[in-house]
PDB file of N, CA and C in Angstrom:
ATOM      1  N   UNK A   1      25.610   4.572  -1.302  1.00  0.00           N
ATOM      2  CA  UNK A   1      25.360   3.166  -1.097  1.00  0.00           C
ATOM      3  C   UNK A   1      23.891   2.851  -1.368  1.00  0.00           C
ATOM      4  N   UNK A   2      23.927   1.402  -1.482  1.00  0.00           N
ATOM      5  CA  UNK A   2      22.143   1.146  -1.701  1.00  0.00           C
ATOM      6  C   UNK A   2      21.789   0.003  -0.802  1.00  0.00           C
ATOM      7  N   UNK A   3      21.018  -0.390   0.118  1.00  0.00           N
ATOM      8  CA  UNK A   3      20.476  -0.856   0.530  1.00  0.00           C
ATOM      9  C   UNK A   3      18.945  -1.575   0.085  1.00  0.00           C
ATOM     10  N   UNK A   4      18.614  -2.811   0.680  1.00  0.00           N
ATOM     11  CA  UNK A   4      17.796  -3.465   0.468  1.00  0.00           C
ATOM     12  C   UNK A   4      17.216  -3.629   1.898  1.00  0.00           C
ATOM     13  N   UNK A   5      16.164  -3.910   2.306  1.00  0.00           N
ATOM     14  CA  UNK A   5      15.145  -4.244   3.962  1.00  0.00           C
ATOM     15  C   UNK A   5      15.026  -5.556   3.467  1.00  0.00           C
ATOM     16  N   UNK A   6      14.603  -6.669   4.701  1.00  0.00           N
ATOM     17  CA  UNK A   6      13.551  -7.648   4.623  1.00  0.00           C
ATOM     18  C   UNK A   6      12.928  -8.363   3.163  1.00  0.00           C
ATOM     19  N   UNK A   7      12.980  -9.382   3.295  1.00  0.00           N
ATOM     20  CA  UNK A   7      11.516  -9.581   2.137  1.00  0.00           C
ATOM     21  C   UNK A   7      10.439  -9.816   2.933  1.00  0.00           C
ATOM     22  N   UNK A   8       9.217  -9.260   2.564  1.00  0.00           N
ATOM     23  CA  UNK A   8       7.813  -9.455   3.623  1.00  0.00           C
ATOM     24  C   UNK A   8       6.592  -9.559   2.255  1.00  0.00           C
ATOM     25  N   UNK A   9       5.863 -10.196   2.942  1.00  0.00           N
ATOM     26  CA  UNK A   9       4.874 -10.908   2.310  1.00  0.00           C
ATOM     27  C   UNK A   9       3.699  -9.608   1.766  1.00  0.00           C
ATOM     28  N   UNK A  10       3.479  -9.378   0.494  1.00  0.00           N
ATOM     29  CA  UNK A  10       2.538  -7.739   0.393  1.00  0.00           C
ATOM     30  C   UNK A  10       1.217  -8.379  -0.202  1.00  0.00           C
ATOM     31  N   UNK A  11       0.454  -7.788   0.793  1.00  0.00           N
ATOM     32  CA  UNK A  11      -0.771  -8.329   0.683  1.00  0.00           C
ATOM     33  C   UNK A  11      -1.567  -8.203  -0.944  1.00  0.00           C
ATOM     34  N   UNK A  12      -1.200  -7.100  -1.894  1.00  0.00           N
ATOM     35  CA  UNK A  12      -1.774  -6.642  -2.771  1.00  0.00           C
ATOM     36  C   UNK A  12      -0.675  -7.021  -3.808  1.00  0.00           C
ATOM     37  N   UNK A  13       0.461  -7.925  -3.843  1.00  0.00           N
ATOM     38  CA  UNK A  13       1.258  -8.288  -4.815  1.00  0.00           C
ATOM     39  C   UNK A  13       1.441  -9.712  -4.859  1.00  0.00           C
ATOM     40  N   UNK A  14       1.522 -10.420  -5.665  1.00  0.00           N
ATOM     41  CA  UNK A  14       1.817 -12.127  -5.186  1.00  0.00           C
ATOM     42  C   UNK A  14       2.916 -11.959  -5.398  1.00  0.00           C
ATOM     43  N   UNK A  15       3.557 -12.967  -4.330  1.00  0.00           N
ATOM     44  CA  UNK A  15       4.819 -13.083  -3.672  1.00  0.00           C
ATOM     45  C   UNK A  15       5.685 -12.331  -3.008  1.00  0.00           C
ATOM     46  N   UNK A  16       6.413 -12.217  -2.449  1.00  0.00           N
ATOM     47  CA  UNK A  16       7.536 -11.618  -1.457  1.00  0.00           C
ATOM     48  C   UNK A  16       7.872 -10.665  -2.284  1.00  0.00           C
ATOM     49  N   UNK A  17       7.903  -9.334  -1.129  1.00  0.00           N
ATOM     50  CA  UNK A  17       8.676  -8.066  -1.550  1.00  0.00           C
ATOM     51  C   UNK A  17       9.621  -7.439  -0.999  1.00  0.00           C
ATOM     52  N   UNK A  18      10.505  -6.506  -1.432  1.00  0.00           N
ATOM     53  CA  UNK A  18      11.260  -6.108  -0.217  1.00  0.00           C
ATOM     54  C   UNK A  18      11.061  -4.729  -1.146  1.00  0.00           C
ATOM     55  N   UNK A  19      11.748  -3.197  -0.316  1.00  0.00           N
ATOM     56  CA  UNK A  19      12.604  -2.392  -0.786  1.00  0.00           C
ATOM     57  C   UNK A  19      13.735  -1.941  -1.158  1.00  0.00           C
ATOM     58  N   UNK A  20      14.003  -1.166  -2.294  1.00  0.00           N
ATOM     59  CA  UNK A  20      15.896  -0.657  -1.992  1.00  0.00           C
ATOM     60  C   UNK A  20      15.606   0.627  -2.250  1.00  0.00           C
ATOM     61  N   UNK A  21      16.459   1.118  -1.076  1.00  0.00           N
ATOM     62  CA  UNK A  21      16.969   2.551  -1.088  1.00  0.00           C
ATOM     63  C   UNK A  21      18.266   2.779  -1.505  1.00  0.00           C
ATOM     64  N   UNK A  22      18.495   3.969  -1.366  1.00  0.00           N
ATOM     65  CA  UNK A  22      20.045   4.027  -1.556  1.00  0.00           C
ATOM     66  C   UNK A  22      20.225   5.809  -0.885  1.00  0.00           C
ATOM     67  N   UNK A  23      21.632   5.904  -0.960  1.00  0.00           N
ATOM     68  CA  UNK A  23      22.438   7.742  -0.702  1.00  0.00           C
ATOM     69  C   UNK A  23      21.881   8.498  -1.331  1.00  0.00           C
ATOM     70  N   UNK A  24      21.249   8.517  -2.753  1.00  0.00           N
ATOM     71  CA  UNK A  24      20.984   9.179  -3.414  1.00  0.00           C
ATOM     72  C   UNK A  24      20.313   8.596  -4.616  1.00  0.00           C
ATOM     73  N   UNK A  25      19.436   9.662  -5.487  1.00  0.00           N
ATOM     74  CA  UNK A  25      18.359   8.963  -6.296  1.00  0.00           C
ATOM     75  C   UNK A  25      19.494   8.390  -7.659  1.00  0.00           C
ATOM     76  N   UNK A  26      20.405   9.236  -7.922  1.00  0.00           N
ATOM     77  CA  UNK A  26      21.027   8.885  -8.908  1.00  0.00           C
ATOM     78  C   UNK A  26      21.421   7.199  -8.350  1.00  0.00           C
ATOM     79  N   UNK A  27      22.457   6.259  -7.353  1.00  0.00           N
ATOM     80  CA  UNK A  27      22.606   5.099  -7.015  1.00  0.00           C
ATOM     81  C   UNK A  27      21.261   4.459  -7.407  1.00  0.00           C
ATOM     82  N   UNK A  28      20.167   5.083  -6.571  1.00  0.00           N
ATOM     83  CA  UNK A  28      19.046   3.945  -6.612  1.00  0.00           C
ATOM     84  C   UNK A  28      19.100   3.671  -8.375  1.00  0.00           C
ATOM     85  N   UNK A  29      18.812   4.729  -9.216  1.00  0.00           N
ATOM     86  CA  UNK A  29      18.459   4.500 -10.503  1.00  0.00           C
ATOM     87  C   UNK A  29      19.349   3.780 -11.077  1.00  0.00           C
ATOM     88  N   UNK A  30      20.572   3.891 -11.034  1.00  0.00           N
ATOM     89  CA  UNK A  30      21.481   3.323 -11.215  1.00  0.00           C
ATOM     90  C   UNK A  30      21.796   1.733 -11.082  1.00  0.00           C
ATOM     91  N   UNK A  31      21.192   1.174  -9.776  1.00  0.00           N
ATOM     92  CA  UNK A  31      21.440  -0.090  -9.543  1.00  0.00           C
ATOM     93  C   UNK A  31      19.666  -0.787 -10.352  1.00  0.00           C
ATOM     94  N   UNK A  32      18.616   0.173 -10.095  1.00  0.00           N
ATOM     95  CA  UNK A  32      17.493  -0.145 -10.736  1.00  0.00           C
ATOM     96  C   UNK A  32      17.939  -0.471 -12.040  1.00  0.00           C
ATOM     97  N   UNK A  33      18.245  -0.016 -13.105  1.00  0.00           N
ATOM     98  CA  UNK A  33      18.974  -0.445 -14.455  1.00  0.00           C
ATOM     99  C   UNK A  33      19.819  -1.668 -13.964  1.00  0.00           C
ATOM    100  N   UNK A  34      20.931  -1.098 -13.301  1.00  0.00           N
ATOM    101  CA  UNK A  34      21.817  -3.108 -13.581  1.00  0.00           C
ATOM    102  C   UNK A  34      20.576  -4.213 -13.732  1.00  0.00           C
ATOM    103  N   UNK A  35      19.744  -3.925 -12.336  1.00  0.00           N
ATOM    104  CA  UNK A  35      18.571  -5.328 -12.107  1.00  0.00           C
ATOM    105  C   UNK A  35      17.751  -5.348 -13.003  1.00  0.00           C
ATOM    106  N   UNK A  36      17.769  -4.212 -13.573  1.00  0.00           N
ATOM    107  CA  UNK A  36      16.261  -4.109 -14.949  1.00  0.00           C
ATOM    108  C   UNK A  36      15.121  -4.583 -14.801  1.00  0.00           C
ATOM    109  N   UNK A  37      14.653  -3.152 -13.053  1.00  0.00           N
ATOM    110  CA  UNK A  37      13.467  -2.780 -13.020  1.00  0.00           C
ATOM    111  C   UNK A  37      13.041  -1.855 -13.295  1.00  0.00           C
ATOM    112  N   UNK A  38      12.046  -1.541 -13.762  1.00  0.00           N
ATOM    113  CA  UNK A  38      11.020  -1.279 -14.519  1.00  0.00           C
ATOM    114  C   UNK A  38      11.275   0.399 -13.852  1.00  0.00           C
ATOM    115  N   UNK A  39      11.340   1.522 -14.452  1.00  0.00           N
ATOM    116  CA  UNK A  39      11.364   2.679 -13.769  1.00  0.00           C
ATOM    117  C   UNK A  39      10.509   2.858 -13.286  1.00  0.00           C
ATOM    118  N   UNK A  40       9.245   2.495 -13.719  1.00  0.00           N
ATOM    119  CA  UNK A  40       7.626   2.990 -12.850  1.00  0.00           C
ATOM    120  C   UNK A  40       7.080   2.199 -11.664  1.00  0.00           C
ATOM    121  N   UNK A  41       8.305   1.486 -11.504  1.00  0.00           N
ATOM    122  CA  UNK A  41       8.640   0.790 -10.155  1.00  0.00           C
ATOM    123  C   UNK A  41       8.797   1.680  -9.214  1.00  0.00           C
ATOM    124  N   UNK A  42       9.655   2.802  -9.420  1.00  0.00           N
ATOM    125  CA  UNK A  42       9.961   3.912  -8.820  1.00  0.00           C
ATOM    126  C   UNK A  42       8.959   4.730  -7.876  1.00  0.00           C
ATOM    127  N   UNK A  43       9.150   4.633  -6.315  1.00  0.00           N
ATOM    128  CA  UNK A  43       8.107   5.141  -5.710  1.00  0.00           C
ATOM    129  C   UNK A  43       8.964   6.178  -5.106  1.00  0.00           C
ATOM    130  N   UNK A  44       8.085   7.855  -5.299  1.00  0.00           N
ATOM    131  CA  UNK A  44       8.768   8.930  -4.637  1.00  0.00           C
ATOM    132  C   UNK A  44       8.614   8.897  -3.201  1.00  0.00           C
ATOM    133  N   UNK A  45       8.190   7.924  -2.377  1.00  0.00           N
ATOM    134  CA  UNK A  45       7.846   7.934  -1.194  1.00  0.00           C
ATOM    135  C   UNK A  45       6.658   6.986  -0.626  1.00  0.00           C
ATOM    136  N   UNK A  46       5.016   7.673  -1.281  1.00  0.00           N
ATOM    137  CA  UNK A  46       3.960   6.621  -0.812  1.00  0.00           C
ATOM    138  C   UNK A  46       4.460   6.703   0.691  1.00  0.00           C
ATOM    139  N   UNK A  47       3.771   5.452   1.027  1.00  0.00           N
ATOM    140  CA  UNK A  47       3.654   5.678   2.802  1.00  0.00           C
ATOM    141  C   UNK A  47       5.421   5.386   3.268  1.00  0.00           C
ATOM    142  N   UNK A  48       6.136   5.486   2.941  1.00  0.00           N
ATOM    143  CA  UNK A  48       7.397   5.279   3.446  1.00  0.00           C
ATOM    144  C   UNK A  48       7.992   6.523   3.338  1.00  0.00           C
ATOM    145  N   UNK A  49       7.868   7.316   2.563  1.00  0.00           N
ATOM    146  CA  UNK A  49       7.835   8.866   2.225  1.00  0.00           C
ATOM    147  C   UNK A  49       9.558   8.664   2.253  1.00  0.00           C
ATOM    148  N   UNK A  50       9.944   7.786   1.771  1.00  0.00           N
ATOM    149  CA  UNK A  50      11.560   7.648   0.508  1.00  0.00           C
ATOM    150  C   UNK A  50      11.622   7.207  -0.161  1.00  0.00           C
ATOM    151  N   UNK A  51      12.298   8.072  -1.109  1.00  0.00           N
ATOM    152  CA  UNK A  51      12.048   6.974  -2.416  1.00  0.00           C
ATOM    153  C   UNK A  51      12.633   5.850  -2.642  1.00  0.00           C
ATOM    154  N   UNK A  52      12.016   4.705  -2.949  1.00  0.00           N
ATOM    155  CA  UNK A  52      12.283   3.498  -3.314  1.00  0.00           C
ATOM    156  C   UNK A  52      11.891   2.626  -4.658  1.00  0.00           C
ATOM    157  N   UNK A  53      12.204   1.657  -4.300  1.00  0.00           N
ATOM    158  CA  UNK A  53      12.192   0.747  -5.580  1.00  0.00           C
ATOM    159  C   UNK A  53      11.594  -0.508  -4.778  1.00  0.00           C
ATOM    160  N   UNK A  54      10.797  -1.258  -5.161  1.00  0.00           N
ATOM    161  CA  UNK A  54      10.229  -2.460  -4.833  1.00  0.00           C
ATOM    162  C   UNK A  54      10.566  -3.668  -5.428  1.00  0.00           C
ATOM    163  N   UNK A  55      10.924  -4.167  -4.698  1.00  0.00           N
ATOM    164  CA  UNK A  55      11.984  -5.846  -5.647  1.00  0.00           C
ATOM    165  C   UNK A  55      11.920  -7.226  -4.885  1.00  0.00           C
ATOM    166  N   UNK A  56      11.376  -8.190  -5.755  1.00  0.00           N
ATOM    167  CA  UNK A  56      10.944  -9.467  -5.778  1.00  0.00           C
ATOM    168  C   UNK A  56      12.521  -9.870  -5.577  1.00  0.00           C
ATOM    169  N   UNK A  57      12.024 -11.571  -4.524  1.00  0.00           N
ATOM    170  CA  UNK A  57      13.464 -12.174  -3.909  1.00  0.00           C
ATOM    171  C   UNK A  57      14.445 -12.267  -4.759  1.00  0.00           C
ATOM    172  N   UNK A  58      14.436 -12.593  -6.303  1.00  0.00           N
ATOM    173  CA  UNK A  58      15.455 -12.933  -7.173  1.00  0.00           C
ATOM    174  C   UNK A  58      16.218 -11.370  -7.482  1.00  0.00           C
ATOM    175  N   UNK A  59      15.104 -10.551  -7.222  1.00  0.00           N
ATOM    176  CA  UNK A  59      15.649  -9.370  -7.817  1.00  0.00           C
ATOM    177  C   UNK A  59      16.413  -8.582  -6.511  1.00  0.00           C
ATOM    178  N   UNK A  60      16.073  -9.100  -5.481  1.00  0.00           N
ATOM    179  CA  UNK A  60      16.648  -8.622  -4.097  1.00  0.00           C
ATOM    180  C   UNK A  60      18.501  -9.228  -4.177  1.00  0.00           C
ATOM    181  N   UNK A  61      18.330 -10.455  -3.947  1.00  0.00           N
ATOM    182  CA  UNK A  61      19.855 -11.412  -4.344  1.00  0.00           C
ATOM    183  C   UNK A  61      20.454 -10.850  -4.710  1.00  0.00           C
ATOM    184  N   UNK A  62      20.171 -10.242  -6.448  1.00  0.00           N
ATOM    185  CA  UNK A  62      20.824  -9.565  -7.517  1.00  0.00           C
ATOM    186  C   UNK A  62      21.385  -8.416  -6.743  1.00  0.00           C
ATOM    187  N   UNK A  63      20.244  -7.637  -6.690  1.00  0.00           N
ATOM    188  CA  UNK A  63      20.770  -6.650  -5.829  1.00  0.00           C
ATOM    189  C   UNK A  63      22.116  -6.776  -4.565  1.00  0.00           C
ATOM    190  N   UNK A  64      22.107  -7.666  -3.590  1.00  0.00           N
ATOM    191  CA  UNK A  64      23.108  -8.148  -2.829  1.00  0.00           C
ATOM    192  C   UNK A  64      23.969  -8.370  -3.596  1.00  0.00           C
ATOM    193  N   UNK A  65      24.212  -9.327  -4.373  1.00  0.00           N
ATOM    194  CA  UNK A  65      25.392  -9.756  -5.273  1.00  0.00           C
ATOM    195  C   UNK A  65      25.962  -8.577  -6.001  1.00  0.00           C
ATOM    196  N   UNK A  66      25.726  -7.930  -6.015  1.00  0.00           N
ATOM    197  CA  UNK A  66      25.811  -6.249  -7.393  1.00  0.00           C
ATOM    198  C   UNK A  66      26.367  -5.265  -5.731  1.00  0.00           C
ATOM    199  N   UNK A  67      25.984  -5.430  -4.705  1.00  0.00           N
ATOM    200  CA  UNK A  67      26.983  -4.428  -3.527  1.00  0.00           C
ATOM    201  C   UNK A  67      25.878  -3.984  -2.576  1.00  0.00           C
ATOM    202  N   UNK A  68      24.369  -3.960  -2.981  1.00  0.00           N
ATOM    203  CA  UNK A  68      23.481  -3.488  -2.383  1.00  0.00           C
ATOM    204  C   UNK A  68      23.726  -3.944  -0.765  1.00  0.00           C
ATOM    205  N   UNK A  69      23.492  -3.256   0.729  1.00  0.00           N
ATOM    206  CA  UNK A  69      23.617  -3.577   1.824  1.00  0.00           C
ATOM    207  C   UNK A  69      22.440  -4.177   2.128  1.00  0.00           C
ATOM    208  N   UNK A  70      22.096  -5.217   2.924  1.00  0.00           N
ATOM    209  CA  UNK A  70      21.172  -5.934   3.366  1.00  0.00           C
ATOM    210  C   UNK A  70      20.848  -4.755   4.692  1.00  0.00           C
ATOM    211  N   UNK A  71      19.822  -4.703   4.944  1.00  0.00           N
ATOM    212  CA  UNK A  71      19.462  -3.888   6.523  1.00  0.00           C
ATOM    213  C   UNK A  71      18.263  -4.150   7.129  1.00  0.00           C
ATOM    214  N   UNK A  72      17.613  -4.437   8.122  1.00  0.00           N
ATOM    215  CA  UNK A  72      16.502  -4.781   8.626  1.00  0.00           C
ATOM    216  C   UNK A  72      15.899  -3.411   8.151  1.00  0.00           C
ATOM    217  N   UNK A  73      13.978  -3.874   7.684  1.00  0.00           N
ATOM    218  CA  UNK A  73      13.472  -2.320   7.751  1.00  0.00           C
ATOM    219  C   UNK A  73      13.586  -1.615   8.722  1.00  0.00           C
ATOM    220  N   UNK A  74      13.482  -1.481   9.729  1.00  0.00           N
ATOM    221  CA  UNK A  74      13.449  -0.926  10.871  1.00  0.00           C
ATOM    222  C   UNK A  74      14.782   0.186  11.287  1.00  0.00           C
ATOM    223  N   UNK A  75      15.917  -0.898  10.688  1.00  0.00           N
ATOM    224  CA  UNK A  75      17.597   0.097  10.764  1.00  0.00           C
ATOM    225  C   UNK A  75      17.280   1.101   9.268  1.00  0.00           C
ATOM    226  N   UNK A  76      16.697   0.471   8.123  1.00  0.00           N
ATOM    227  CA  UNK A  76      16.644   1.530   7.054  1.00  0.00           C
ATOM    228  C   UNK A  76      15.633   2.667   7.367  1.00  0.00           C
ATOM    229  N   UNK A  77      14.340   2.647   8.589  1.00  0.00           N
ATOM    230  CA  UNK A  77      13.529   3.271   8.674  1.00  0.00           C
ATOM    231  C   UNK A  77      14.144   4.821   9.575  1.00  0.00           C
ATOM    232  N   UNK A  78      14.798   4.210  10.513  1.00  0.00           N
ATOM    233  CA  UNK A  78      16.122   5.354  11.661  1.00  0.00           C
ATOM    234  C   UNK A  78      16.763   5.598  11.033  1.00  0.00           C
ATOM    235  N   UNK A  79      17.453   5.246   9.901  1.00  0.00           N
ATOM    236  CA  UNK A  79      18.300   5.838   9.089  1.00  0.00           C
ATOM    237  C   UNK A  79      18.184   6.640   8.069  1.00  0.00           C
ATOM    238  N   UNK A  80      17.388   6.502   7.008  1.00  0.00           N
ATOM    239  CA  UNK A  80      16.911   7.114   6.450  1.00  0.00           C
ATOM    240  C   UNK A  80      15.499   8.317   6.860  1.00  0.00           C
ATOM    241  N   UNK A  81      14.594   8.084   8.087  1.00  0.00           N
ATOM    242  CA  UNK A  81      13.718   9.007   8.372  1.00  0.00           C
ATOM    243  C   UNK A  81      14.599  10.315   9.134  1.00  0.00           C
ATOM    244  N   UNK A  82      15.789   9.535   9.800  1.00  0.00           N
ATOM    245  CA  UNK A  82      16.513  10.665  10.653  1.00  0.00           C
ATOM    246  C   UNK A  82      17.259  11.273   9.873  1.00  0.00           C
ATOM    247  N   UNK A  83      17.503  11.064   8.363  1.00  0.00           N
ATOM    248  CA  UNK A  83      18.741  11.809   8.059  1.00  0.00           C
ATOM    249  C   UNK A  83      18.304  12.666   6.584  1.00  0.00           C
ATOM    250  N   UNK A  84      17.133  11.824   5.893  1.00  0.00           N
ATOM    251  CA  UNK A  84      16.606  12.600   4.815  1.00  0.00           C
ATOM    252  C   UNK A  84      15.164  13.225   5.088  1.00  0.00           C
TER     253      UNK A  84
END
């Protein structure tokens, strides 16, 4: 599955950001292509230390509409820190 957090305001990007994770790197990459972001979007971790993908509100939607799970950061942070 892939999941998306929050959109929150990033101080060093203009406009709203969120993350998507997913089960596995193959999904994330996978749904990264449907949305056609940018692979070097691709963060192996950085301070969240999972890998993610970083995606602007239109590109978040997409994501929802395409199957991605909506999750507060906080439920993706217990979930993913406790299990990977």
């Amino acid at each position: 599955m892939v999941y998306v957090d929050n959109i929150f305001e990033w101080p060093n990007k203009k406009g709203n950001w969120c993350h998507m994770f997913a089960d596995t790197r193959k999904e994330l990459h996978l749904m990264a292509e449907a949305l056609r972001v940018k692979r070097s979007w691709f963060h192996l971790g950085s301070s969240l230390k999972i890998p993610h993908y970083d995606l602007n509100e239109d590109q978040r939607l997409q994501a929802i509409e395409l199957g991605s799970i909506p999750m507060s950061t906080k439920e993706i942070l217990k979930t993913f820190m406790n299990t990977k």
